[in-house]
PDB file of N, CA and C in Angstrom:
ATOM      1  N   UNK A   1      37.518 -80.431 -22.266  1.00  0.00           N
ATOM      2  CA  UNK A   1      37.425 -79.116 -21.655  1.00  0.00           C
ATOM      3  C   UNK A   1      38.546 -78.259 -22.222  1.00  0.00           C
ATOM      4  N   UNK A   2      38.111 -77.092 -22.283  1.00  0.00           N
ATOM      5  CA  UNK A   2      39.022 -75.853 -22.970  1.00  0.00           C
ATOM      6  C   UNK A   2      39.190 -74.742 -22.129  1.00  0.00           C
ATOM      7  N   UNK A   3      40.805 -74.879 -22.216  1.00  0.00           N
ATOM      8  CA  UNK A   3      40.712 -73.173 -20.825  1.00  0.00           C
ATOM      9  C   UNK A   3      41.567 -72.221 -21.718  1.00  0.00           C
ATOM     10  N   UNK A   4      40.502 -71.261 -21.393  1.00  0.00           N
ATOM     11  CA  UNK A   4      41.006 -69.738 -21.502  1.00  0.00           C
ATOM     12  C   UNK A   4      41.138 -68.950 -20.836  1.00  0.00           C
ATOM     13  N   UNK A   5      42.322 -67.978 -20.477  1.00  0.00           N
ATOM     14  CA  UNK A   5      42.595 -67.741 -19.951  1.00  0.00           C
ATOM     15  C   UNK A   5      42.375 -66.162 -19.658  1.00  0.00           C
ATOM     16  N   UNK A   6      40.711 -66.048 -18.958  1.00  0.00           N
ATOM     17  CA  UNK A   6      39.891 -64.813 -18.629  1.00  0.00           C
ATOM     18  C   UNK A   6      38.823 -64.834 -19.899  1.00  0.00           C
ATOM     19  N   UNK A   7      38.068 -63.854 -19.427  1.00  0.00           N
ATOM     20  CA  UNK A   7      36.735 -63.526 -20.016  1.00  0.00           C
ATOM     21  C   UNK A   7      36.968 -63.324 -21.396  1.00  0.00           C
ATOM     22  N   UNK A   8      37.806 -62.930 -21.954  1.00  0.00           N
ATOM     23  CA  UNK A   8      37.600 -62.518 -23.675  1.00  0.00           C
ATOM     24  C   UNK A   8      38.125 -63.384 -23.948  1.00  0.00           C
ATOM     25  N   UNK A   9      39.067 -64.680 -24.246  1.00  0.00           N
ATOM     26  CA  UNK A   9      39.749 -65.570 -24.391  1.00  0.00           C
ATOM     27  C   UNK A   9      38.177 -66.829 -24.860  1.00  0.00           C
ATOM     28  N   UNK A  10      37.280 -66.863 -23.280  1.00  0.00           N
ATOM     29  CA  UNK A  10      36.224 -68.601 -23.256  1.00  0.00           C
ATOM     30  C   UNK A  10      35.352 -67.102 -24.168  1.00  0.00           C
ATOM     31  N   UNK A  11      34.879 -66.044 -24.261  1.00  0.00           N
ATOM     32  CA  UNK A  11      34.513 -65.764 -24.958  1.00  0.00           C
ATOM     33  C   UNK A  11      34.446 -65.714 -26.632  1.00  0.00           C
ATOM     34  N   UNK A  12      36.064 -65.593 -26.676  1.00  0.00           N
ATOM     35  CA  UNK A  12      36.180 -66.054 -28.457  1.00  0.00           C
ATOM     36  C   UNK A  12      36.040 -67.271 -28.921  1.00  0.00           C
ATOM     37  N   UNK A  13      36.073 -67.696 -27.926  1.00  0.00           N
ATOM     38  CA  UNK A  13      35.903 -69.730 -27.804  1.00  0.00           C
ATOM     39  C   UNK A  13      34.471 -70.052 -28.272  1.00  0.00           C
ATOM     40  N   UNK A  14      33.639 -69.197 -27.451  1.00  0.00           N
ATOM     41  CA  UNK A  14      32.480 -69.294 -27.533  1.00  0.00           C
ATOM     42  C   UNK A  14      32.197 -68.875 -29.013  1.00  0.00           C
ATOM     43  N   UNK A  15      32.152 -68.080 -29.475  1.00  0.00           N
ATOM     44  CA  UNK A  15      31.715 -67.229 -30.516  1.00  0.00           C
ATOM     45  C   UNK A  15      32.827 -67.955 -31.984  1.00  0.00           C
ATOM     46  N   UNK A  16      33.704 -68.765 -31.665  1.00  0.00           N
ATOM     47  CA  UNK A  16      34.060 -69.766 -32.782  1.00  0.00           C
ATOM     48  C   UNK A  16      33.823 -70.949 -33.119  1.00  0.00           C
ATOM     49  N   UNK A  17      33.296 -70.851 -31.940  1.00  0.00           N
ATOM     50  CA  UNK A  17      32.612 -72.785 -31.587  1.00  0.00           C
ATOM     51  C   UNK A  17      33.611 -73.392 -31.317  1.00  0.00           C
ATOM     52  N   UNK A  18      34.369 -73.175 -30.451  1.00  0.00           N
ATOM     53  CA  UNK A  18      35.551 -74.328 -30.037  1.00  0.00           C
ATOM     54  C   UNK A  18      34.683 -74.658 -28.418  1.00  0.00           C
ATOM     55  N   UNK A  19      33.512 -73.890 -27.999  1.00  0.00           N
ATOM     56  CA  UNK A  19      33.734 -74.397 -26.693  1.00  0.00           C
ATOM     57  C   UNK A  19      31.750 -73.787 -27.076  1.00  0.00           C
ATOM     58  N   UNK A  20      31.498 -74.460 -26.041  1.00  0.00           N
ATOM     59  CA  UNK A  20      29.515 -74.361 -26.430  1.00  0.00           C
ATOM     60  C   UNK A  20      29.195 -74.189 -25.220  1.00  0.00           C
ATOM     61  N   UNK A  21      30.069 -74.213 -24.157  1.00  0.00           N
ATOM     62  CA  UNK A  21      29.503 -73.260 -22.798  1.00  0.00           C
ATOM     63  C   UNK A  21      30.647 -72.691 -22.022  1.00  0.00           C
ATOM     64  N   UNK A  22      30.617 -71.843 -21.473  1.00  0.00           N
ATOM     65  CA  UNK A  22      31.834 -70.952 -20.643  1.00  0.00           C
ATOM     66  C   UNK A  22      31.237 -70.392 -19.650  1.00  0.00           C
ATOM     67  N   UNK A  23      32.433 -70.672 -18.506  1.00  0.00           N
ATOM     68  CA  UNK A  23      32.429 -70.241 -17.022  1.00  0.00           C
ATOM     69  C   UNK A  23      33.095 -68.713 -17.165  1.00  0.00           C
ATOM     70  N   UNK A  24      32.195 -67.452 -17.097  1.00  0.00           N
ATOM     71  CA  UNK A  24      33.052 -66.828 -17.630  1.00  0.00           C
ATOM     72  C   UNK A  24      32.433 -64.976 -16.466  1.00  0.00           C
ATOM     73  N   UNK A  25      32.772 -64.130 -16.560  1.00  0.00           N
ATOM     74  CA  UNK A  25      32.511 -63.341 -15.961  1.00  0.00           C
ATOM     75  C   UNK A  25      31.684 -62.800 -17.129  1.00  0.00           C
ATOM     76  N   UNK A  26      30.254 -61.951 -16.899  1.00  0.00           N
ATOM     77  CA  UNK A  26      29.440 -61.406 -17.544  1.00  0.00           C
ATOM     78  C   UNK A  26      29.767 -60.613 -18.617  1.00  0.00           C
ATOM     79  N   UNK A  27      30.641 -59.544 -18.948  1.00  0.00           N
ATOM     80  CA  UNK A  27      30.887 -58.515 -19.379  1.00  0.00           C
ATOM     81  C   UNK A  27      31.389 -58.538 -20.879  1.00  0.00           C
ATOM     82  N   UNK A  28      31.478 -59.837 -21.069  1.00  0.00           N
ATOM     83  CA  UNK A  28      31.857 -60.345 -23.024  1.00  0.00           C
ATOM     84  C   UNK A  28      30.445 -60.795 -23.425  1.00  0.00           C
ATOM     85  N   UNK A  29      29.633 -61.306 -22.933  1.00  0.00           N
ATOM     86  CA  UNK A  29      28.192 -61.991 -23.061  1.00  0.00           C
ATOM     87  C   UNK A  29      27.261 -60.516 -23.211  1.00  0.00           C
ATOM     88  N   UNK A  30      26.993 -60.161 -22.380  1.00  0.00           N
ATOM     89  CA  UNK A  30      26.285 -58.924 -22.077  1.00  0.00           C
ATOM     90  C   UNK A  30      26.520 -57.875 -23.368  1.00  0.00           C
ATOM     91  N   UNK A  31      28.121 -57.618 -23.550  1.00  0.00           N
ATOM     92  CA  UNK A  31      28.158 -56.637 -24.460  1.00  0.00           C
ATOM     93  C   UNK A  31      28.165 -57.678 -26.231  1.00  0.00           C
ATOM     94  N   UNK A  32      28.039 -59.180 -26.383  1.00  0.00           N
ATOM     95  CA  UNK A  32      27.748 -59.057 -27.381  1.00  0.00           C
ATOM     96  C   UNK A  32      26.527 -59.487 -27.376  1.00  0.00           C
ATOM     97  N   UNK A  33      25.513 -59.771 -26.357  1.00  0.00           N
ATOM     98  CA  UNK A  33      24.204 -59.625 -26.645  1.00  0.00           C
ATOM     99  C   UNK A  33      23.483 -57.987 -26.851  1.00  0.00           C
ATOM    100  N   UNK A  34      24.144 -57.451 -26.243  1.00  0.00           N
ATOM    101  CA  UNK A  34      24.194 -55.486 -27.025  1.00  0.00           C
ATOM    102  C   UNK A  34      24.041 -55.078 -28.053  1.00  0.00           C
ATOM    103  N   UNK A  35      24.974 -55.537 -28.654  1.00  0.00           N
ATOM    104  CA  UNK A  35      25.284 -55.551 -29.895  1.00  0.00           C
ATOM    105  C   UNK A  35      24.719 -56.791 -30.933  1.00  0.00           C
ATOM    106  N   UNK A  36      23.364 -57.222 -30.454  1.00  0.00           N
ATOM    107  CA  UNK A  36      23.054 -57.910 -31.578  1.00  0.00           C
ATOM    108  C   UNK A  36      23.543 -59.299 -31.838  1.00  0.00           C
ATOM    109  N   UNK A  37      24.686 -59.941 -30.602  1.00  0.00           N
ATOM    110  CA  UNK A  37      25.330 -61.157 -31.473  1.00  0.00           C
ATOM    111  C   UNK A  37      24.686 -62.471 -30.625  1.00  0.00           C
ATOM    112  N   UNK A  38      25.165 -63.225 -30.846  1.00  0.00           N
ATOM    113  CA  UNK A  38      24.106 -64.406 -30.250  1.00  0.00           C
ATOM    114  C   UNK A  38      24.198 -65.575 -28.932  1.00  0.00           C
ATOM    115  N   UNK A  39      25.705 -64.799 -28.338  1.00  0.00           N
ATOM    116  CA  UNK A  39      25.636 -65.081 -26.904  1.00  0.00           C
ATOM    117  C   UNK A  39      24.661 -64.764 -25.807  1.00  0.00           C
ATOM    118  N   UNK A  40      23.944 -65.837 -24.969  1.00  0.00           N
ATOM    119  CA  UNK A  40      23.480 -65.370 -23.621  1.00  0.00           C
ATOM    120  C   UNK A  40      23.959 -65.561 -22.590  1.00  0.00           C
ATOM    121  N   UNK A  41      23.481 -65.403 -21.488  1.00  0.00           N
ATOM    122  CA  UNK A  41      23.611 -65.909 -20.185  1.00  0.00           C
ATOM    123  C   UNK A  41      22.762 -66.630 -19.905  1.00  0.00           C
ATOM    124  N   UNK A  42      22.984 -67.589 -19.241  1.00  0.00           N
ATOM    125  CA  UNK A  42      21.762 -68.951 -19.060  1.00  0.00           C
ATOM    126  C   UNK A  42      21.445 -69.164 -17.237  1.00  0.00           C
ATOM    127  N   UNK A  43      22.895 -69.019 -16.843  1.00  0.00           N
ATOM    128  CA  UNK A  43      22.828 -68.957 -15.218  1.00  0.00           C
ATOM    129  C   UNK A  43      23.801 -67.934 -14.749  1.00  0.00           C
ATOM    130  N   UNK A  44      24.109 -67.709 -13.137  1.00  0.00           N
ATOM    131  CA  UNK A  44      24.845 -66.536 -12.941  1.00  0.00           C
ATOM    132  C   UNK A  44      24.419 -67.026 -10.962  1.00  0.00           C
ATOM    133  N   UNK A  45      26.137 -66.921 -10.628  1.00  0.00           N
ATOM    134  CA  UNK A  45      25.789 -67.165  -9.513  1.00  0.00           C
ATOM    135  C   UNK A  45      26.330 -65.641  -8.221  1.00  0.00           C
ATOM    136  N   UNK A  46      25.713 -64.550  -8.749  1.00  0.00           N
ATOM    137  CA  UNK A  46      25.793 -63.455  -8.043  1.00  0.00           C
ATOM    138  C   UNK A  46      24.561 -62.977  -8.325  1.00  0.00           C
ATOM    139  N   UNK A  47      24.043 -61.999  -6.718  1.00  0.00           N
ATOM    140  CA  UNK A  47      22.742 -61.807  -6.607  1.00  0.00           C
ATOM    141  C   UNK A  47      22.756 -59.977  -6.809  1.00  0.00           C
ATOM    142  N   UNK A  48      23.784 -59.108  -7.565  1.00  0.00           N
ATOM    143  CA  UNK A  48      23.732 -58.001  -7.396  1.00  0.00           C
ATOM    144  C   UNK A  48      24.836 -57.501  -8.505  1.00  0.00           C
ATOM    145  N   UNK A  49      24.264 -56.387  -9.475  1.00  0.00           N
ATOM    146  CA  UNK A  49      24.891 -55.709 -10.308  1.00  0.00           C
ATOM    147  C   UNK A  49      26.523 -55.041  -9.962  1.00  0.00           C
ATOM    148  N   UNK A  50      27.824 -56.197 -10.358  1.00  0.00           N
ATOM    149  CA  UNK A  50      28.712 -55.470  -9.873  1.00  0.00           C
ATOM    150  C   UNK A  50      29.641 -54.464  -9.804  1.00  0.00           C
ATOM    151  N   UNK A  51      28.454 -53.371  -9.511  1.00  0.00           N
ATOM    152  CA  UNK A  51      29.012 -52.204  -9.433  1.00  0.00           C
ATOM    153  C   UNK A  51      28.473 -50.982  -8.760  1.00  0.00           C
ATOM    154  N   UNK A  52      28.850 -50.221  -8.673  1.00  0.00           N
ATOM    155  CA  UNK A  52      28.303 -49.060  -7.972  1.00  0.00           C
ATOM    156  C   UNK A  52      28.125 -47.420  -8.282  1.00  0.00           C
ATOM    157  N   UNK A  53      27.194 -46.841  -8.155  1.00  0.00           N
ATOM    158  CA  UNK A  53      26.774 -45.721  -8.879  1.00  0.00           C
ATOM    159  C   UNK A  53      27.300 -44.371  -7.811  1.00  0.00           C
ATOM    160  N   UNK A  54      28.026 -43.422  -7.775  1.00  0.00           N
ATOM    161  CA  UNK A  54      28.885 -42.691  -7.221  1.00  0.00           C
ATOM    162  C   UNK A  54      28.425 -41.695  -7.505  1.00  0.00           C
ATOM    163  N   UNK A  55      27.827 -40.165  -6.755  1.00  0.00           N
ATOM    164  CA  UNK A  55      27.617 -39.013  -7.625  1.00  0.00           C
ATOM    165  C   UNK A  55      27.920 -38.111  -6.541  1.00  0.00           C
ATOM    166  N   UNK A  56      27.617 -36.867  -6.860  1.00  0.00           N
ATOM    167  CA  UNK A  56      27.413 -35.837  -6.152  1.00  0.00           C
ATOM    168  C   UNK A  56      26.090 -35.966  -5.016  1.00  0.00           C
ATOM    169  N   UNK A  57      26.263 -35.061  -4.536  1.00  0.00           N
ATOM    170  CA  UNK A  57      24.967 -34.915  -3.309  1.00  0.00           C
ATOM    171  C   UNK A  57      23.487 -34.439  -4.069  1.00  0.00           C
ATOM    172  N   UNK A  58      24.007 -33.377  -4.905  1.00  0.00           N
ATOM    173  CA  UNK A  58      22.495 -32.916  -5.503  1.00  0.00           C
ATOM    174  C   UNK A  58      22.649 -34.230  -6.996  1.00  0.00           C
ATOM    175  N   UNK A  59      22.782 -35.429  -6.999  1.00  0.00           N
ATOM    176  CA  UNK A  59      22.284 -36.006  -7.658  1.00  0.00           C
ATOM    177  C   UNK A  59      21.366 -37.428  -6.541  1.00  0.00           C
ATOM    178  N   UNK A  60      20.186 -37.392  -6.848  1.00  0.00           N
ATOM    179  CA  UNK A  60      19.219 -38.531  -5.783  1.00  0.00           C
ATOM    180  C   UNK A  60      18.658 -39.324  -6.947  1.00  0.00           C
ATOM    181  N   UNK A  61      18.441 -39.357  -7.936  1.00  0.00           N
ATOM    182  CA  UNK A  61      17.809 -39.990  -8.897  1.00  0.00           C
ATOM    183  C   UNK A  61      18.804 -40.034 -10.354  1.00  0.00           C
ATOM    184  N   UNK A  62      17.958 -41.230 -11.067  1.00  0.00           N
ATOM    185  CA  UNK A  62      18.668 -41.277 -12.170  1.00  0.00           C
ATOM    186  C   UNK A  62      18.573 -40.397 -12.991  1.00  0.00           C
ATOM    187  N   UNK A  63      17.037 -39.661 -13.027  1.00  0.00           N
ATOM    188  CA  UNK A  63      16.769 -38.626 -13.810  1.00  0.00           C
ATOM    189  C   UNK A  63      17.484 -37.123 -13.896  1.00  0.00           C
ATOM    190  N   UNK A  64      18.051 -37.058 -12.501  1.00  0.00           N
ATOM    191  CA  UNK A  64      19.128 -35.912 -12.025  1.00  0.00           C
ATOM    192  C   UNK A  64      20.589 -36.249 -12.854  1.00  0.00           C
ATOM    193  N   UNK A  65      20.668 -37.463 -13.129  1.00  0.00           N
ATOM    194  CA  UNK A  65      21.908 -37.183 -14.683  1.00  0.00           C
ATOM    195  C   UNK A  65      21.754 -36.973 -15.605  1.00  0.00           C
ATOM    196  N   UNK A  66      20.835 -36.132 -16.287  1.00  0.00           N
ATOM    197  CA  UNK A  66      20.442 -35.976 -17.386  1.00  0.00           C
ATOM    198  C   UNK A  66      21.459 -34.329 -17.608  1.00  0.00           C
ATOM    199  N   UNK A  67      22.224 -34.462 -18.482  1.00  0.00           N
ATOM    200  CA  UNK A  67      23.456 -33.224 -19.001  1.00  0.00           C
ATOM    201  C   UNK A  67      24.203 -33.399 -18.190  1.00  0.00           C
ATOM    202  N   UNK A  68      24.292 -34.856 -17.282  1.00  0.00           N
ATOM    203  CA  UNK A  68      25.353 -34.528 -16.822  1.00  0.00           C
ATOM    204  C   UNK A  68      27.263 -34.932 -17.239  1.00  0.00           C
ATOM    205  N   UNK A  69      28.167 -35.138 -17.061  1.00  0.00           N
ATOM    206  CA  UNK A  69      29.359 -36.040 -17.051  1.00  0.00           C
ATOM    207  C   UNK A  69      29.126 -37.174 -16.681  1.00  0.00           C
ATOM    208  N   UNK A  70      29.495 -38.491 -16.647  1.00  0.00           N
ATOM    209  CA  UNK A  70      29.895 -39.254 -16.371  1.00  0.00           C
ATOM    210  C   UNK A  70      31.415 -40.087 -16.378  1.00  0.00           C
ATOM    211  N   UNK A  71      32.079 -40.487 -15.185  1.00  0.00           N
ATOM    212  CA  UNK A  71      32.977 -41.182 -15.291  1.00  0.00           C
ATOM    213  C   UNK A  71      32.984 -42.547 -14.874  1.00  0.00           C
ATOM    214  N   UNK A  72      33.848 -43.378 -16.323  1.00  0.00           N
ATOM    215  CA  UNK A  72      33.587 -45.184 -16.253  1.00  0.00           C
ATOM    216  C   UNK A  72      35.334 -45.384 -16.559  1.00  0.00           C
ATOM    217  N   UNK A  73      35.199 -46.807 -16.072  1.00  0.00           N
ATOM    218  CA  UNK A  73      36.978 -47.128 -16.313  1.00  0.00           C
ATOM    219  C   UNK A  73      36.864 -47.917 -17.797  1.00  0.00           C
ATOM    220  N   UNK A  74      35.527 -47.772 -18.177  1.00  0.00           N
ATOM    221  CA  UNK A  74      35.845 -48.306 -19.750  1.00  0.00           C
ATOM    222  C   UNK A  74      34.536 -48.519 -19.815  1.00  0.00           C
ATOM    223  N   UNK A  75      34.327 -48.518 -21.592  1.00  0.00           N
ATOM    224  CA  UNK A  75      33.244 -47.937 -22.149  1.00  0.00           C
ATOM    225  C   UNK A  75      32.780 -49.050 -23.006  1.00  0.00           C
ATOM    226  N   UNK A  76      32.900 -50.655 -22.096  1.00  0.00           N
ATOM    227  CA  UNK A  76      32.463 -51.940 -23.032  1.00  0.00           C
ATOM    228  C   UNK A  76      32.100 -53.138 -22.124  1.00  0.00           C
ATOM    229  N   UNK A  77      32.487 -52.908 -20.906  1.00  0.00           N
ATOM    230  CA  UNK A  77      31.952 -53.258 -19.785  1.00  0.00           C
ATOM    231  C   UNK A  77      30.343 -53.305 -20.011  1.00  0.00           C
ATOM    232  N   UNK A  78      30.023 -54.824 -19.234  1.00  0.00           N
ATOM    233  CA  UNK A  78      28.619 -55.110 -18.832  1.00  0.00           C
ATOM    234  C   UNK A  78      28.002 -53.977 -18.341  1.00  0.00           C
ATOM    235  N   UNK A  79      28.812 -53.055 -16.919  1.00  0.00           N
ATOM    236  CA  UNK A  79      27.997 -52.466 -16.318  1.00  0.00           C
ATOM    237  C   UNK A  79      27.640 -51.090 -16.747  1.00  0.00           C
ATOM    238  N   UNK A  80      28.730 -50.697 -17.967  1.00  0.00           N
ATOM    239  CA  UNK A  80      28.407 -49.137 -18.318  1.00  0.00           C
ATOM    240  C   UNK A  80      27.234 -49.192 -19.281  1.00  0.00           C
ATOM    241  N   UNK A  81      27.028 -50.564 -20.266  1.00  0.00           N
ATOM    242  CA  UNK A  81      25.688 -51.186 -20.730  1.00  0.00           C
ATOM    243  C   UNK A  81      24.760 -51.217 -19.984  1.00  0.00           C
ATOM    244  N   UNK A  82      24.249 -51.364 -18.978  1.00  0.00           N
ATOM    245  CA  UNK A  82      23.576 -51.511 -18.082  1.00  0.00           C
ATOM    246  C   UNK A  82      23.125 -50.245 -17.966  1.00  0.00           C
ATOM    247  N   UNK A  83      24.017 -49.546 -17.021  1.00  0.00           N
ATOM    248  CA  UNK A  83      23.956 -48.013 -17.034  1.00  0.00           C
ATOM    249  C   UNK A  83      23.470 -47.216 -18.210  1.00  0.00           C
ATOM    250  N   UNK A  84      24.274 -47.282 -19.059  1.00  0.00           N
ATOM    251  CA  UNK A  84      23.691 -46.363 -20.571  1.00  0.00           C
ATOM    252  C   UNK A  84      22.108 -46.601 -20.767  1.00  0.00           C
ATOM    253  N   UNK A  85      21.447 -47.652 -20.492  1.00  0.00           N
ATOM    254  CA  UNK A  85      20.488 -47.896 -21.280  1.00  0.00           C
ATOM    255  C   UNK A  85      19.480 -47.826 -19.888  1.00  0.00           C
ATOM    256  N   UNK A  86      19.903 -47.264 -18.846  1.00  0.00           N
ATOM    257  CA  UNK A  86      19.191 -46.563 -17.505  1.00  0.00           C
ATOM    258  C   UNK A  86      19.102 -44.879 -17.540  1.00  0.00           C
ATOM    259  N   UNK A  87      19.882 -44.612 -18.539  1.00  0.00           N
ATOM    260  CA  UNK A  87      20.202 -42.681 -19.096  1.00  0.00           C
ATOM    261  C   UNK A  87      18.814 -42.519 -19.154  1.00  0.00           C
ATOM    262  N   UNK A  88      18.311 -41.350 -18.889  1.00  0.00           N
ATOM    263  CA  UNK A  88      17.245 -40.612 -19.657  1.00  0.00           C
ATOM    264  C   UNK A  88      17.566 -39.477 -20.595  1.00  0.00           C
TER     265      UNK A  88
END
């Protein structure tokens, strides 16, 4: 067994072959299955996207962000992937 210490760490592990499965939080997997590379997710023991969508009052739909701003605490995160590819 190989420990690293947080998500990008069992992630580079993964992606060098020092380690062929990782306990790892979503957000290194997700963004290099994004991008084309050849990590998945196989299991996952949370039942809900973790995060939450925050707007104004006159926004009720996803389609109501369309021109709009958005603010994220970073732009490589699982969930802003998620999000981006929910944009219209």
């Amino acid at each position: 067994m190989r420990y690293g210490p947080g998500s990008d760490k069992v992630t580079t592990l993964l992606l060098d072959g020092s380690a062929q499965i990782g306990m790892v939080t979503p957000e290194g997997v997700i963004g290099n299955a994004a991008q084309g590379g050849r990590l998945r997710l196989i299991a996952c023991n949370g039942n809900k996207a973790p995060l939450s969508l925050i707007g104004l009052k006159s926004v009720a739909r996803i389609a109501d962000l369309k021109g709009k701003r958005i603010g994220t605490s970073s732009l490589t995160v699982a969930p802003v992937i998620w999000v981006s590819d929910m944009m219209p």
